[in-house]
PDB file of N, CA and C in Angstrom:
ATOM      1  N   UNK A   1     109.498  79.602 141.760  1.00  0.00           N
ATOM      2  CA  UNK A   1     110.605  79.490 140.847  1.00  0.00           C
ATOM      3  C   UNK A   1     111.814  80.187 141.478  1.00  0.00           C
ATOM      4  N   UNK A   2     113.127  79.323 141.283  1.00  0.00           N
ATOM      5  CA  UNK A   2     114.474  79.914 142.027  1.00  0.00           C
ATOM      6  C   UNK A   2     115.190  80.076 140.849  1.00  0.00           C
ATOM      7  N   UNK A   3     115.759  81.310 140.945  1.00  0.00           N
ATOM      8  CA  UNK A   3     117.352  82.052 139.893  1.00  0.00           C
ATOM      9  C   UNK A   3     118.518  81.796 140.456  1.00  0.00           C
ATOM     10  N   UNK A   4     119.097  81.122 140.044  1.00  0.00           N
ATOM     11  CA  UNK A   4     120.088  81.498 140.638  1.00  0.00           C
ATOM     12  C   UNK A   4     121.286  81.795 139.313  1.00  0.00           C
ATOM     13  N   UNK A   5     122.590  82.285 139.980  1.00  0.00           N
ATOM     14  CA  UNK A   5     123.549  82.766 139.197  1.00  0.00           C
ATOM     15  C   UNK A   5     124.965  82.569 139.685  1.00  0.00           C
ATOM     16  N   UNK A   6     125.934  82.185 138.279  1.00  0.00           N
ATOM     17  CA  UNK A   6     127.351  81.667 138.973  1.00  0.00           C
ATOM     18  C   UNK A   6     128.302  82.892 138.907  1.00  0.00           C
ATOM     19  N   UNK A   7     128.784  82.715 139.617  1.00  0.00           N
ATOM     20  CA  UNK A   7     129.544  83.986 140.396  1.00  0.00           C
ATOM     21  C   UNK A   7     130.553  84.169 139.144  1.00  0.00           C
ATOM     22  N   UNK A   8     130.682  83.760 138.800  1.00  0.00           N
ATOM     23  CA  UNK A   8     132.037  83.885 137.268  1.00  0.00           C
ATOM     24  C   UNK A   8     131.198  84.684 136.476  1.00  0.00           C
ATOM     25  N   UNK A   9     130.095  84.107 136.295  1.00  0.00           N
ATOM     26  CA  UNK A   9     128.952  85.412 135.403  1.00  0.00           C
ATOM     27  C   UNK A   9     128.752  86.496 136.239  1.00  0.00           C
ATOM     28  N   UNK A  10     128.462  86.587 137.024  1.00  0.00           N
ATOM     29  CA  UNK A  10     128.423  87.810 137.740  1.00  0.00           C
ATOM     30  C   UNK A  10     129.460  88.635 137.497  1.00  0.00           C
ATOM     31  N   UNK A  11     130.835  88.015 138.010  1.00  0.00           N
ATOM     32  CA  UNK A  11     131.952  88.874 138.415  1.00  0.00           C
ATOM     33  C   UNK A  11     132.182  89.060 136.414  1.00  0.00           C
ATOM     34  N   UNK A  12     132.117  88.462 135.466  1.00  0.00           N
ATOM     35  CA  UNK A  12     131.948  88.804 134.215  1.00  0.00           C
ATOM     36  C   UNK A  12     131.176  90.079 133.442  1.00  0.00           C
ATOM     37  N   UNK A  13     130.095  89.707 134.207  1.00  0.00           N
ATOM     38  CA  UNK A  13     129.268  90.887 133.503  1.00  0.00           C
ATOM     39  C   UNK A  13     129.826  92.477 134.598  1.00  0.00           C
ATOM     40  N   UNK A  14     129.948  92.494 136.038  1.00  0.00           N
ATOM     41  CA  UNK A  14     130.661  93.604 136.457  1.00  0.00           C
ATOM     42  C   UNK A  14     131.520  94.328 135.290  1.00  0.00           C
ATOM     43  N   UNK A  15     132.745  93.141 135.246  1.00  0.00           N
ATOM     44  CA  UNK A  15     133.999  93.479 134.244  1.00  0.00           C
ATOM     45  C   UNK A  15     133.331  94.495 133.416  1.00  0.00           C
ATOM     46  N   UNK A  16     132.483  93.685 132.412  1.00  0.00           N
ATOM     47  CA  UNK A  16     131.890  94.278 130.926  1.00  0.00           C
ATOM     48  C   UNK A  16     131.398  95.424 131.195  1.00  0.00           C
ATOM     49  N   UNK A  17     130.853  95.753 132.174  1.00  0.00           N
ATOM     50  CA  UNK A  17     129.902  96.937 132.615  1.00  0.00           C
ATOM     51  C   UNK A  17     131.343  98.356 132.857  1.00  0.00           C
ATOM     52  N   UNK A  18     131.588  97.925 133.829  1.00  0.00           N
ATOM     53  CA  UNK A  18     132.552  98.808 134.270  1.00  0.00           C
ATOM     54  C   UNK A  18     133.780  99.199 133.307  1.00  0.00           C
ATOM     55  N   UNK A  19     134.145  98.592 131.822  1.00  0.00           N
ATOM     56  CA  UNK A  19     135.218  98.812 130.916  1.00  0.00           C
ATOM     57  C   UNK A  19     134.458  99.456 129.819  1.00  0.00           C
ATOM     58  N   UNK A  20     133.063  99.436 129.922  1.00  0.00           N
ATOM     59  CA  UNK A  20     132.458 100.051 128.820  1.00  0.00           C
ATOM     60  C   UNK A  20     132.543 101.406 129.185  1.00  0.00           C
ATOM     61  N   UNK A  21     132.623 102.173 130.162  1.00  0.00           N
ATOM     62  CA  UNK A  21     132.961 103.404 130.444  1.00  0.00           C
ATOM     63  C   UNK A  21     134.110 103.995 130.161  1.00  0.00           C
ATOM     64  N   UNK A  22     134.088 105.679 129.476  1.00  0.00           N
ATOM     65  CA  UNK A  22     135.142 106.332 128.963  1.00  0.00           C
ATOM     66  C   UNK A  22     136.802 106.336 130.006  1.00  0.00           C
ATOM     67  N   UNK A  23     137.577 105.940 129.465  1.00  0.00           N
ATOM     68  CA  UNK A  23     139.003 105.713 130.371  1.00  0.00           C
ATOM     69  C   UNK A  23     139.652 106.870 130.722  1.00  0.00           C
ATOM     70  N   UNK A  24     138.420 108.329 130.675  1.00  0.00           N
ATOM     71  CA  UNK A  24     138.997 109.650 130.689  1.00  0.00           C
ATOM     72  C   UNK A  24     138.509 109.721 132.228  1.00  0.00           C
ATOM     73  N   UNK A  25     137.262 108.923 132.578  1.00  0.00           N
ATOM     74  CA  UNK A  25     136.543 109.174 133.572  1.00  0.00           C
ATOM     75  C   UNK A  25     136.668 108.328 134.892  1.00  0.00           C
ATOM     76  N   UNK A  26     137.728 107.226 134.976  1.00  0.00           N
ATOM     77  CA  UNK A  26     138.376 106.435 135.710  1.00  0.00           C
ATOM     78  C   UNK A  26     138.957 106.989 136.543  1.00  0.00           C
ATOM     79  N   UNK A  27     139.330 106.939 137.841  1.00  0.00           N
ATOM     80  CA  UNK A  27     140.239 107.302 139.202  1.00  0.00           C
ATOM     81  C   UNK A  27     140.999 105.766 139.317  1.00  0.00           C
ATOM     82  N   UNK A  28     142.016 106.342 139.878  1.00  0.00           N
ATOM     83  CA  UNK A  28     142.975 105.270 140.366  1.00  0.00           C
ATOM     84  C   UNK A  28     141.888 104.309 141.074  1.00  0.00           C
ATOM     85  N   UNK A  29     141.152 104.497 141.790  1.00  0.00           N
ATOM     86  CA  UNK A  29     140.226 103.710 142.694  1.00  0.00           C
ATOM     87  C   UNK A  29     139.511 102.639 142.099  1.00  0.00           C
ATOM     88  N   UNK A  30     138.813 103.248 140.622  1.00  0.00           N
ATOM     89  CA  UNK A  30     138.144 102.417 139.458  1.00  0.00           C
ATOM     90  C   UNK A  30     139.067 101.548 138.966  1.00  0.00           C
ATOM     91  N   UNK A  31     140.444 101.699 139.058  1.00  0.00           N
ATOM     92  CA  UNK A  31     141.053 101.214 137.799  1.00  0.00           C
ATOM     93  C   UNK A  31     141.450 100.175 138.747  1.00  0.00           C
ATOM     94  N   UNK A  32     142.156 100.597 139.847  1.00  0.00           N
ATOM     95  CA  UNK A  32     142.714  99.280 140.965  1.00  0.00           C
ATOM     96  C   UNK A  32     140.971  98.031 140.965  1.00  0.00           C
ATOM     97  N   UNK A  33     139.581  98.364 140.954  1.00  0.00           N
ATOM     98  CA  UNK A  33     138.683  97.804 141.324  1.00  0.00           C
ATOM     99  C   UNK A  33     138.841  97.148 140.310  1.00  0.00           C
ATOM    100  N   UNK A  34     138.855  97.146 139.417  1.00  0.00           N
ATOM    101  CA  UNK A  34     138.602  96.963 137.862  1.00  0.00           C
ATOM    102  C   UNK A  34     139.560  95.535 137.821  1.00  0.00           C
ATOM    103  N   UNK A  35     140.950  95.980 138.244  1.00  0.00           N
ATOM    104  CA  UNK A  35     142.159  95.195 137.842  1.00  0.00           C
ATOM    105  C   UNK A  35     141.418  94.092 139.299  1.00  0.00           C
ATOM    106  N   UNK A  36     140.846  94.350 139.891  1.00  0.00           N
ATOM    107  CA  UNK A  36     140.723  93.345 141.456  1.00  0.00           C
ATOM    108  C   UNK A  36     139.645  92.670 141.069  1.00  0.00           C
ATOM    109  N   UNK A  37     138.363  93.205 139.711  1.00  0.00           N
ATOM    110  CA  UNK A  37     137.837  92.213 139.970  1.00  0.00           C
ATOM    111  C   UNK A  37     138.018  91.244 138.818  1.00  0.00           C
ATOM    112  N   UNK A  38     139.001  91.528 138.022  1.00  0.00           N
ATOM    113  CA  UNK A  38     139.723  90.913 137.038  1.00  0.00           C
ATOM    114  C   UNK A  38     140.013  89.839 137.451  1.00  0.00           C
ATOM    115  N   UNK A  39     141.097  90.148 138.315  1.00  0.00           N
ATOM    116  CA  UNK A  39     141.692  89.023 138.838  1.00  0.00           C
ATOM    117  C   UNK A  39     140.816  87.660 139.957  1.00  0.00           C
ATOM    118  N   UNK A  40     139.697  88.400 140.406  1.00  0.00           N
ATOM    119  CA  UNK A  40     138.637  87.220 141.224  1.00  0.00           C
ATOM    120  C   UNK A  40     137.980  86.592 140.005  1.00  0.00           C
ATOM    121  N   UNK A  41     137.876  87.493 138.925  1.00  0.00           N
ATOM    122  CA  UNK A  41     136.977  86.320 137.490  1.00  0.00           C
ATOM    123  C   UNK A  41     138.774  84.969 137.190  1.00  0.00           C
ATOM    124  N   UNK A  42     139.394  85.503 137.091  1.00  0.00           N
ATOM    125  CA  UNK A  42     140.277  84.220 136.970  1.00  0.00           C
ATOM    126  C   UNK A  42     140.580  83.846 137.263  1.00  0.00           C
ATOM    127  N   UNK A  43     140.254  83.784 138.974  1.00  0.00           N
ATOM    128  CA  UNK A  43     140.532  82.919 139.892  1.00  0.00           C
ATOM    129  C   UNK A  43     139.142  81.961 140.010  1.00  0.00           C
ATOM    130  N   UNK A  44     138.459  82.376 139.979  1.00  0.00           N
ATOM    131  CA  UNK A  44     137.279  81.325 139.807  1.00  0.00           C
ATOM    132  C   UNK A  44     136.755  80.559 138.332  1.00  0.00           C
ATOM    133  N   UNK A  45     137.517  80.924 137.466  1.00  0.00           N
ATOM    134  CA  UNK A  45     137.646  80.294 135.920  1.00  0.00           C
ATOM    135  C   UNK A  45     138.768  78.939 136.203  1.00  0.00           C
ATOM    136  N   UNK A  46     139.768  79.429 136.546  1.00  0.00           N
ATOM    137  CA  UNK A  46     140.836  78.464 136.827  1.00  0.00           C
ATOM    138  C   UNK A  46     140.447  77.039 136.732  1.00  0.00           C
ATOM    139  N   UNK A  47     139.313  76.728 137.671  1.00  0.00           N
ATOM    140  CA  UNK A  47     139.464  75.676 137.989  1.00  0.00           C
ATOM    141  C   UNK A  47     138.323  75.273 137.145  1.00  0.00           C
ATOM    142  N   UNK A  48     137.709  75.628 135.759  1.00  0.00           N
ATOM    143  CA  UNK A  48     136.634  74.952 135.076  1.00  0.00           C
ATOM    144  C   UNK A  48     137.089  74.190 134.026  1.00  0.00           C
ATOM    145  N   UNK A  49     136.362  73.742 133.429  1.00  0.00           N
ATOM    146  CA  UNK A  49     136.797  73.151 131.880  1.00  0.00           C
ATOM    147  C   UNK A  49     137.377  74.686 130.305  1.00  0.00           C
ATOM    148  N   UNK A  50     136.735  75.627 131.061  1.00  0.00           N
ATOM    149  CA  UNK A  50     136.917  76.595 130.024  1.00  0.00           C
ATOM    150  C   UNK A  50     138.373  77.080 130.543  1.00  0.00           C
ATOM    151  N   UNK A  51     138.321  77.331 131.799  1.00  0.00           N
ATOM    152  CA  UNK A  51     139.678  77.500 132.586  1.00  0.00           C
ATOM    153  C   UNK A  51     141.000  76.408 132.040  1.00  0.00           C
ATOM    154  N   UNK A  52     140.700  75.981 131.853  1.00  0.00           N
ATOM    155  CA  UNK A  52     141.763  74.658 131.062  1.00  0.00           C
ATOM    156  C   UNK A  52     141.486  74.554 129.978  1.00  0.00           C
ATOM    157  N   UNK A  53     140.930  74.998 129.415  1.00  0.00           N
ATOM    158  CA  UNK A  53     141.033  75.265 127.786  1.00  0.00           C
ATOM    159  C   UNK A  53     141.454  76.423 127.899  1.00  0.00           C
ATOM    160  N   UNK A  54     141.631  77.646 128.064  1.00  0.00           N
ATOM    161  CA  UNK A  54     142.313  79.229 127.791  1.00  0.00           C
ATOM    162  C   UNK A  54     144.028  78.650 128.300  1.00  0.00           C
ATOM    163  N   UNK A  55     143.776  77.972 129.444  1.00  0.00           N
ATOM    164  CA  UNK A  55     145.588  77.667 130.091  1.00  0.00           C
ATOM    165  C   UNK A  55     145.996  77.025 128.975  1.00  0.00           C
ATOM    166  N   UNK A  56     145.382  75.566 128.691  1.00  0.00           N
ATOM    167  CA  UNK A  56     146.166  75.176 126.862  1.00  0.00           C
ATOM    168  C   UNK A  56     146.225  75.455 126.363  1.00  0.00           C
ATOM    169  N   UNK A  57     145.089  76.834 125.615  1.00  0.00           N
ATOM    170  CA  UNK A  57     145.872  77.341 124.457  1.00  0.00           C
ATOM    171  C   UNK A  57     147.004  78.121 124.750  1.00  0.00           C
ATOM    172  N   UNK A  58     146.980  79.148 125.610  1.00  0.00           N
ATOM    173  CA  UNK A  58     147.900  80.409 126.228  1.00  0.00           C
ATOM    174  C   UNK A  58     149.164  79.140 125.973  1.00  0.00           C
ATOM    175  N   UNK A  59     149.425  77.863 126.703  1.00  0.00           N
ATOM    176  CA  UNK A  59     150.568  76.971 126.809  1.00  0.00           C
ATOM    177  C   UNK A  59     151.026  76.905 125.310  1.00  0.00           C
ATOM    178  N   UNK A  60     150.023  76.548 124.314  1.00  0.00           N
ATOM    179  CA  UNK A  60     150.260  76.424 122.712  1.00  0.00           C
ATOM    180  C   UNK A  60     151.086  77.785 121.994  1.00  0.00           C
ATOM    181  N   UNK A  61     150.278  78.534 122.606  1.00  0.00           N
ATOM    182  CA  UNK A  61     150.765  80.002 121.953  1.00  0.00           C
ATOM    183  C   UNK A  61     152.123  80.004 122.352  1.00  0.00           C
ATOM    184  N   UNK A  62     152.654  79.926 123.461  1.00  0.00           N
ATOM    185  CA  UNK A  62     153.914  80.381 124.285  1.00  0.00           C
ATOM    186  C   UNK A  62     155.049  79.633 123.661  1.00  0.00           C
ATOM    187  N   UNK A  63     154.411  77.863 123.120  1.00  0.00           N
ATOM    188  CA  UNK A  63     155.567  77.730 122.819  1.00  0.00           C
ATOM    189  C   UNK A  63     155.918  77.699 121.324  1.00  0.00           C
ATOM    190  N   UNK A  64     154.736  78.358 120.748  1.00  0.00           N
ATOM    191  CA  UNK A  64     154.581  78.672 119.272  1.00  0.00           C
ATOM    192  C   UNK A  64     155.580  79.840 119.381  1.00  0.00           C
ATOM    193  N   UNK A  65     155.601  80.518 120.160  1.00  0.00           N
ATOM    194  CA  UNK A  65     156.577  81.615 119.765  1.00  0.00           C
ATOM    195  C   UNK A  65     157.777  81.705 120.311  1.00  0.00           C
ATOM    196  N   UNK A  66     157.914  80.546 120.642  1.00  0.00           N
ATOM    197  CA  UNK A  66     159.483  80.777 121.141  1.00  0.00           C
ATOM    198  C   UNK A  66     160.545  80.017 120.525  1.00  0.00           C
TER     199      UNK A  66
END
């Protein structure tokens, strides 16, 4: 039997793991990692179907409020 796992879940559950910790106990080092691996989960969302559903709504919202 093979596991395998998609890297968006992965780099997801990191996120969750690493923000559940107290923000007293963070170094610049954590927080830059944190924000870096932020940004690799939405770079690999981008291009899904859920990735284009968050961009349309965010598009809906934006011009709801303007």
């Amino acid at each position: 039997m093979q596991y395998s796992i998609n890297a968006a879940a992965f780099v997801a559950i990191i996120i969750l793991i690493r923000l559940r910790r107290r923000t007293e106990a963070r170094s610049r080092g954590d927080e830059a990692f944190t924000v870096f691996s932020s940004i690799v989960l939405g770079v690999l969302i981008a291009g899904t179907g859920w990735g284009q559903a968050i961009l349309q709504l965010v598009g809906v919202v934006t011009r709801a409020t303007h």
